[in-house]
Protein backbone atom coordinates (compact mmCIF):
# COMPACT_ATOMS: atom_id res chain seq x y z
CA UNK A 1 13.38 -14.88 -10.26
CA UNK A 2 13.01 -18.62 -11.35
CA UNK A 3 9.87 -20.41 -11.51
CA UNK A 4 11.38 -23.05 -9.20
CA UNK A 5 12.30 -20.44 -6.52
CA UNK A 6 10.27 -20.20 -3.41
CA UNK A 7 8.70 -17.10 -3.00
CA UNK A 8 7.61 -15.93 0.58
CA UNK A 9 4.59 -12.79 0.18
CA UNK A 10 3.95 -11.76 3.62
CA UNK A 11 0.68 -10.15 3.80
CA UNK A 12 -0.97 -12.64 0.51
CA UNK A 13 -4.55 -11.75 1.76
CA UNK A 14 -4.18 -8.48 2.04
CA UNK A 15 -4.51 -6.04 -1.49
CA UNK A 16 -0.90 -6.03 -2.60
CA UNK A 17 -0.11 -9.28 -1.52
CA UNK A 18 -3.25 -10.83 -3.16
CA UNK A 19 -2.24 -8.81 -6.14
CA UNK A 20 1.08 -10.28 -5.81
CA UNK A 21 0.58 -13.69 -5.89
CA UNK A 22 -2.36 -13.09 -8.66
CA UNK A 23 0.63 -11.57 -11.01
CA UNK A 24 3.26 -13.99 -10.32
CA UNK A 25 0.82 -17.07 -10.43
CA UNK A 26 -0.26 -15.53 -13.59
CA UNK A 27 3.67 -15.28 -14.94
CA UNK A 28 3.64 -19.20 -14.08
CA UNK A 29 5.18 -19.51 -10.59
CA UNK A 30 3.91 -22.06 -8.40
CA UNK A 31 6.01 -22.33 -5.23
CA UNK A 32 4.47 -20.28 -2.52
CA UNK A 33 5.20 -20.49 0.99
CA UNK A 34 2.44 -18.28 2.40
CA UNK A 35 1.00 -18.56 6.72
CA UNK A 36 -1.83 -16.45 7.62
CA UNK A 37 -1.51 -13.72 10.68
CA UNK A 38 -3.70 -16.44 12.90
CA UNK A 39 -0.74 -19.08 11.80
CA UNK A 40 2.15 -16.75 12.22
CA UNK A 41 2.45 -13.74 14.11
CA UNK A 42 4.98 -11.68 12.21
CA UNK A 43 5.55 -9.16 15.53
CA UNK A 44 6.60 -12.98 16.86
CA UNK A 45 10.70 -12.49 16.65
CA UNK A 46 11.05 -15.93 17.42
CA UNK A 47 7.96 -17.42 15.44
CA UNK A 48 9.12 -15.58 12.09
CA UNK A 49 12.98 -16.92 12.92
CA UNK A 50 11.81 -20.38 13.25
CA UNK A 51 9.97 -20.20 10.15
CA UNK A 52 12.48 -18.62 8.13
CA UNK A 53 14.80 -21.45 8.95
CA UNK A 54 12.42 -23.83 7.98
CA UNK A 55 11.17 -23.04 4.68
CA UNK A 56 14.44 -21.10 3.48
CA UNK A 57 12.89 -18.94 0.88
CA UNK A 58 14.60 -17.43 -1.94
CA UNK A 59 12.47 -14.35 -2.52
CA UNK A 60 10.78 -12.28 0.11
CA UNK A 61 7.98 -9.39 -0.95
CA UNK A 62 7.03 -7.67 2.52
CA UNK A 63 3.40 -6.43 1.85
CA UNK A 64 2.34 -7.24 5.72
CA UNK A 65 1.39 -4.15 7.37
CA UNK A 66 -0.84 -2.81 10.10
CA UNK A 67 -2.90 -0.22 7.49
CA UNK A 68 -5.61 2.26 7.63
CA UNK A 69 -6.62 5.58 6.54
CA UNK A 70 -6.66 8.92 8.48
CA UNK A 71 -8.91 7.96 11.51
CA UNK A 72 -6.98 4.76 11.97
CA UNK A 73 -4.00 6.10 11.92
CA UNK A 74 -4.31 8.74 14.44
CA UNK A 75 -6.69 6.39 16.89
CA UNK A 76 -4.05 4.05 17.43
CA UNK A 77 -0.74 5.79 16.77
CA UNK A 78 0.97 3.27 19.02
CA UNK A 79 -0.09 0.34 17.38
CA UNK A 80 0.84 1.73 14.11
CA UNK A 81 4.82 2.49 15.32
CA UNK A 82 5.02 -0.89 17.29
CA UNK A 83 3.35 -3.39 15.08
CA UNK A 84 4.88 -2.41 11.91
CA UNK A 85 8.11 -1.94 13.54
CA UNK A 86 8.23 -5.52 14.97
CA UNK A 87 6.83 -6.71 11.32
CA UNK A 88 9.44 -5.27 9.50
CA UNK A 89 12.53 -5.76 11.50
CA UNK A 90 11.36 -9.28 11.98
CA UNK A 91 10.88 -10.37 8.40
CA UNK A 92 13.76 -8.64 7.32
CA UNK A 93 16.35 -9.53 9.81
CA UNK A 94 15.47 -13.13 9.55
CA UNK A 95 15.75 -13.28 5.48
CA UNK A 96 19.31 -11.42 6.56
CA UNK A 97 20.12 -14.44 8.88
CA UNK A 98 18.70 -16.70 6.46
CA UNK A 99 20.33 -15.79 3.34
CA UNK A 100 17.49 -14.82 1.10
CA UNK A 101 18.27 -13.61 -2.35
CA UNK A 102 16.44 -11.02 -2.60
CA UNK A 103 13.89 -8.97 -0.24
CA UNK A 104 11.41 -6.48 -1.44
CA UNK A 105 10.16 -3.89 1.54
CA UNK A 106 7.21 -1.73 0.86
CA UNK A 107 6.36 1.63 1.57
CA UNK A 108 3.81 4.38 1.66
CA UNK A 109 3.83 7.60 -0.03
CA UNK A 110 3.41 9.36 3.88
CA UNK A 111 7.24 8.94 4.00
CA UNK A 112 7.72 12.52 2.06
CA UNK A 113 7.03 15.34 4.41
CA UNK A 114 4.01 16.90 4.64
CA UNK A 115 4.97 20.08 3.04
CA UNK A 116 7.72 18.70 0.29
CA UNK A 117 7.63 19.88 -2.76
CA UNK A 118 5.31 18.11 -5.58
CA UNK A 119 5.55 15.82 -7.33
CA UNK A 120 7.53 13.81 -4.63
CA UNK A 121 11.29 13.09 -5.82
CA UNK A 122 12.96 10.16 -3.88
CA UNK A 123 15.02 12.50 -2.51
CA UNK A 124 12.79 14.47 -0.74
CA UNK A 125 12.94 11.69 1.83
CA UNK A 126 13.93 13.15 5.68
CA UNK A 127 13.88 17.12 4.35
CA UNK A 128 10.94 18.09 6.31
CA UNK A 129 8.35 17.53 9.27
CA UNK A 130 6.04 14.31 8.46
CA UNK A 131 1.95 14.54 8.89
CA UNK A 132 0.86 14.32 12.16
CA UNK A 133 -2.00 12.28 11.66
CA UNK A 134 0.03 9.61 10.51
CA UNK A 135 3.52 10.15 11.55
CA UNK A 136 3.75 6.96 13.21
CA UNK A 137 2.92 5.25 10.45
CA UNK A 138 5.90 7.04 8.11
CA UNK A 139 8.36 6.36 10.80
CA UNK A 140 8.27 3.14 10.62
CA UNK A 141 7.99 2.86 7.02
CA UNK A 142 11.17 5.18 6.55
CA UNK A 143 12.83 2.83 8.95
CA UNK A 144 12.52 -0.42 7.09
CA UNK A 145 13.67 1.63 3.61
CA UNK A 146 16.97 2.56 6.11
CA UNK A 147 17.47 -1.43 7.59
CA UNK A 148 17.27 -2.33 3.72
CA UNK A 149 19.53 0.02 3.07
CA UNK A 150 21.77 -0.61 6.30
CA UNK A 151 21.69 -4.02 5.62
CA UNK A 152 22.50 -4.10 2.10
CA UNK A 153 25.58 -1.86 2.97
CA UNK A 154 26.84 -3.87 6.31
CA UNK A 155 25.98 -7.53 4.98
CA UNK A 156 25.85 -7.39 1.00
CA UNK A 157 21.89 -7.88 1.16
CA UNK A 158 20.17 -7.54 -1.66
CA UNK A 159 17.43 -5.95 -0.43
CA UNK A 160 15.35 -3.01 -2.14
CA UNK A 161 12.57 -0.75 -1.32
CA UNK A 162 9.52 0.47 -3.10
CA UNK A 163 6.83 3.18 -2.28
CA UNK A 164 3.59 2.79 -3.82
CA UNK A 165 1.01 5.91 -4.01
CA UNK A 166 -2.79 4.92 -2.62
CA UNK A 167 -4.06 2.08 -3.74
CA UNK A 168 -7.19 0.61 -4.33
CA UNK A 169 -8.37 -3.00 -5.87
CA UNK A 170 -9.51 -6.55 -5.19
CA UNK A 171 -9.50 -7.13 -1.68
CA UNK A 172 -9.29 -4.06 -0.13
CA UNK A 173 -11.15 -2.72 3.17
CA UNK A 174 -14.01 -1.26 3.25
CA UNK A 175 -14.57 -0.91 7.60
CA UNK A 176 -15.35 2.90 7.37
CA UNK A 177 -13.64 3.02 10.72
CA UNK A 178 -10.11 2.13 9.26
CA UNK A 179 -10.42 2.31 5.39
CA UNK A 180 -8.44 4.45 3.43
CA UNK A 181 -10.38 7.26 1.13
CA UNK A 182 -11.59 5.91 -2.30
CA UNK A 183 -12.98 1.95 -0.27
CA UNK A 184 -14.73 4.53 2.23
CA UNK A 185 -16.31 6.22 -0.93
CA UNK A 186 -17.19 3.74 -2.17
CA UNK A 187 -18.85 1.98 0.35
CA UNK A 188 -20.60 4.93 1.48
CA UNK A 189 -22.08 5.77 -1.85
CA UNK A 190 -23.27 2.31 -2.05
CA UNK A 191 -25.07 2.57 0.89
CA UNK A 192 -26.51 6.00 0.71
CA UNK A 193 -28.06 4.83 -3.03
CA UNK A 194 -29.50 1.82 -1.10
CA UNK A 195 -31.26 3.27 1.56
CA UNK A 196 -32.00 6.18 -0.27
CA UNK A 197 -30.36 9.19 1.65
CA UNK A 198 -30.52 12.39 0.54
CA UNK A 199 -26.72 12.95 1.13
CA UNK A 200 -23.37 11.94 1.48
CA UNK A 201 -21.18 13.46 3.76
CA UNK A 202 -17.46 13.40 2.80
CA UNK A 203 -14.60 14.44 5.29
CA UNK A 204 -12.88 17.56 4.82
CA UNK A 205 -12.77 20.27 2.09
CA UNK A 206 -12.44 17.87 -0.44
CA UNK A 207 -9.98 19.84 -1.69
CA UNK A 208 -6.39 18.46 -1.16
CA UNK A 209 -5.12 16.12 -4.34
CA UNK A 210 -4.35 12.71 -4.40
CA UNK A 211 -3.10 10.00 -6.80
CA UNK A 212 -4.68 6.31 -6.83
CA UNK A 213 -3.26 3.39 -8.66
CA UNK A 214 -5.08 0.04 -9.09
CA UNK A 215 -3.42 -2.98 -6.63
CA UNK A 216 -2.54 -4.93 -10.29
CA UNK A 217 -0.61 -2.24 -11.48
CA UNK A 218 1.13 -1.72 -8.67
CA UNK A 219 2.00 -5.88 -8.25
CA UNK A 220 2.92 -5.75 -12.06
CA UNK A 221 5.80 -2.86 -10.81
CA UNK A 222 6.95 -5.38 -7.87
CA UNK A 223 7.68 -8.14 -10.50
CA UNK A 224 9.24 -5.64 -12.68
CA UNK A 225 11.52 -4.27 -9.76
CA UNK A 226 11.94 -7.63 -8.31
CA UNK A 227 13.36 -8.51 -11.80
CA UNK A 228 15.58 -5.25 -12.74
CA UNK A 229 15.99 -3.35 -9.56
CA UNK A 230 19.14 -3.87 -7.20
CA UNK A 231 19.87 -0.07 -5.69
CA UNK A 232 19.98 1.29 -2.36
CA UNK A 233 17.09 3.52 -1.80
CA UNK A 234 13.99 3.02 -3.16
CA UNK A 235 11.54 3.44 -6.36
CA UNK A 236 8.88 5.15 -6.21
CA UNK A 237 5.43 3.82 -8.17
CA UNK A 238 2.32 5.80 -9.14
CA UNK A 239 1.02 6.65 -12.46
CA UNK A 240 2.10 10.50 -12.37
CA UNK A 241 -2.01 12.24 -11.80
CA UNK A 242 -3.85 13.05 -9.11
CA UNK A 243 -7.35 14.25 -8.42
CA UNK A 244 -9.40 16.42 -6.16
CA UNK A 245 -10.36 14.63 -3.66
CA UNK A 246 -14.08 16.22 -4.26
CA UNK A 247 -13.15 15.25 -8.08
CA UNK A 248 -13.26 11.85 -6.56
CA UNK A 249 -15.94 12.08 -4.82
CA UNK A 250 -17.93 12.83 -7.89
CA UNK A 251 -16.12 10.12 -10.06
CA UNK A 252 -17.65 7.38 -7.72
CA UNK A 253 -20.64 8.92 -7.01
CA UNK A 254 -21.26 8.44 -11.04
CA UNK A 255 -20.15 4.83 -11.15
CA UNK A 256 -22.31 3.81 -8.00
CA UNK A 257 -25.56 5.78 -9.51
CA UNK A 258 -26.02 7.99 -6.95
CA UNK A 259 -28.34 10.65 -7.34
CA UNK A 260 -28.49 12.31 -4.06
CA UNK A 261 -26.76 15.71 -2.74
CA UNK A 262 -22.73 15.65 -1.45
CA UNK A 263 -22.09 17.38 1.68
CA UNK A 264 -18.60 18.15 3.71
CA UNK A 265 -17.54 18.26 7.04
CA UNK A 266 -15.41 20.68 7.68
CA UNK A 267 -14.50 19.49 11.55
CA UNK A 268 -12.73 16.69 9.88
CA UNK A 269 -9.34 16.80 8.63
CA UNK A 270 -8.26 17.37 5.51
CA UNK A 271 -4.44 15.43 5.95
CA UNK A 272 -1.71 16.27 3.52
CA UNK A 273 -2.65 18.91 1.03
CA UNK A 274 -0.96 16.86 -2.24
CA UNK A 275 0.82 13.68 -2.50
CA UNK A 276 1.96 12.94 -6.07
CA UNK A 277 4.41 10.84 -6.99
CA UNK A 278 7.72 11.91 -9.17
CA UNK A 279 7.84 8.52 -10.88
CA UNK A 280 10.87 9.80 -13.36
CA UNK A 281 12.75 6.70 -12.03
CA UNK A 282 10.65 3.72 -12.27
CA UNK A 283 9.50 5.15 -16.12
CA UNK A 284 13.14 5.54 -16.66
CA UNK A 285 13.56 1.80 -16.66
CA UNK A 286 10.31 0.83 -18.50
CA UNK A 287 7.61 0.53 -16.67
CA UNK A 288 4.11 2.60 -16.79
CA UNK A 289 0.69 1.84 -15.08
CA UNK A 290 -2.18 0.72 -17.68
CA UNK A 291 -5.18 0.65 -15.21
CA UNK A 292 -7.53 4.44 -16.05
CA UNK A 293 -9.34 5.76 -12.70
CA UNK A 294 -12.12 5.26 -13.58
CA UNK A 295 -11.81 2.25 -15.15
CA UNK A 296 -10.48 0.70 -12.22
CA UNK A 297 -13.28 2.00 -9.74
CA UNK A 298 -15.73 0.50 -12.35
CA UNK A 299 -14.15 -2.89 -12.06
CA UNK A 300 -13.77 -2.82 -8.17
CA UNK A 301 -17.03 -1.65 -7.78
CA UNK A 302 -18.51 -4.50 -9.81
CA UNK A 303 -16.73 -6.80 -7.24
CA UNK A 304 -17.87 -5.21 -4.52
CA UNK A 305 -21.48 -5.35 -5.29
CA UNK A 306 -20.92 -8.92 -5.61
CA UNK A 307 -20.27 -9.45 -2.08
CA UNK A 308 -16.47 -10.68 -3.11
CA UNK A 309 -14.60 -7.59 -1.82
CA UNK A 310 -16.45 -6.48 2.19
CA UNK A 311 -13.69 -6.54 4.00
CA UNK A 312 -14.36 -5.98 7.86
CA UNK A 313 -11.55 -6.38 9.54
């Protein structure tokens, strides 16, 4: 990439995308075409067409999503498959017809299937039955790493493919009706040390395993990949540990300052046992997360008790 390119991020509010734009702005690029979901529906076929055709820009990064954590996901399992599917094929078919340089898709470690081996090797992709509770979800995820991949092969694209383990950072959502695990935690710590409850329940054993990397990190790999990556396939990015999910639990529980009991329902479920990323390929060209755990938490937490990062929606 060029500082005088113009770089589309689709999804620039959202965590990645904010993270995104915060890295490349920070690298010195300027030129951003960005539209908000009220200014452009991305499910709109002809809406994205017509803008794609206007603005002509040379870089895509496709970080819009319809995203949530276990609740979400299996709630509204058709909105899941249909939005992201229109999204994706949208975005990506347009930059085709357009003649972007270069397109960057991403992913979600729920690809791998449920079962696969650990830690998850790229091609463990399609071996196995996916998690139920967010099958949906994974389909159309593996689909848009298969258009970049068909597209690339039919029409010389040069699009690529990333999938990022859970995330967490600036601007992430905290609804407990649709957050993912670690914004949930926090959010219900928070609250439990402010009106004083004697405990915290947490869904599930607590005992499947789970790897987090902070939303910087993971924008500082989509630069890097955007720079140096030009494969079929895709790269996965993580930082190669995981944690108990009760482990976590405890981890925020200390950074909040909560000092009341930790309790678990057992009626809720527990999802994949262990998602950790095999990231053998993306350290193999350079590139390793610098962001600790608990580091990270600290820093997000800060934010959130500022009011900066209660995100509703």
């Amino acid at each position: 990439m060029d500082k005088k390119d113009k770089i589309y991020i689709a999804g620039h509010r959202g965590m990645v995308g904010s993270a995104i734009m915060r890295r490349l702005q920070k690298a010195g690029f300027t030129h951003f075409i960005v539209k908000t979901s009220s200014e452009l529906d991305l499910r709109n076929q002809a809406g994205v067409n017509d803008f794609f055709a206007q603005e002509k820009p040379d870089y895509v990064f496709l970080a819009a999503a319809k995203v949530g954590g276990i609740l979400a996901n299996n709630t509204y399992r058709g909105e899941f498959l249909y939005d992201n599917l229109m999204i994706q094929n949208n975005v990506i078919h347009a930059a085709h017809l357009n003649h972007v340089k270069k397109l960057m898709f991403l992913g979600s470690s729920c690809i791998y299937p449920k079962l696969a081996p650990q830690p998850l090797k790229e091609e463990y992709l399609l071996t196995g039955e996916l998690e139920a509770t967010n099958e949906p979800y994974a389909i159309a995820k593996i689909t848009g790493i298969k258009m970049c991949d068909a597209y690339r092969s039919q029409y010389g694209s040069n699009f690529i493919s990333v999938m990022p383990t859970n995330l967490y950072g600036p601007n992430d959502n905290y609804d407990l009706h649709n957050s993912h695990v670690l914004p949930a935690l926090i959010r219900k710590f928070h609250e439990a040390k402010l009106n004083q409850d004697p405990f915290v329940t947490i869904w599930g054993s607590g005992k499947p395993r789970r790897e987090f990397l902070h939303a910087d990190d993971l924008a500082d790999a989509c630069v890097f990949l955007m720079d140096n990556f030009n494969d079929p396939g895709f790269v996965n990015i993580g930082t190669g540990d995981d944690i108990e999910i009760k482990e976590l639990a405890l981890l925020v529980k200390k950074i909040v300052g909560y000092s009341g009991e930790m309790k678990h329902d057992l009626s809720k479920p527990d999802g994949t046992p262990r998602k950790l990323m095999d990231i053998t390929k993306l350290q193999s060209m350079g590139w390793k997360a610098r962001i600790g755990l608990e580091q990270g938490i600290a820093a997000v937490y800060e934010e959130f008790c500022k009011g900066k990062e209660m995100k509703t929606v």
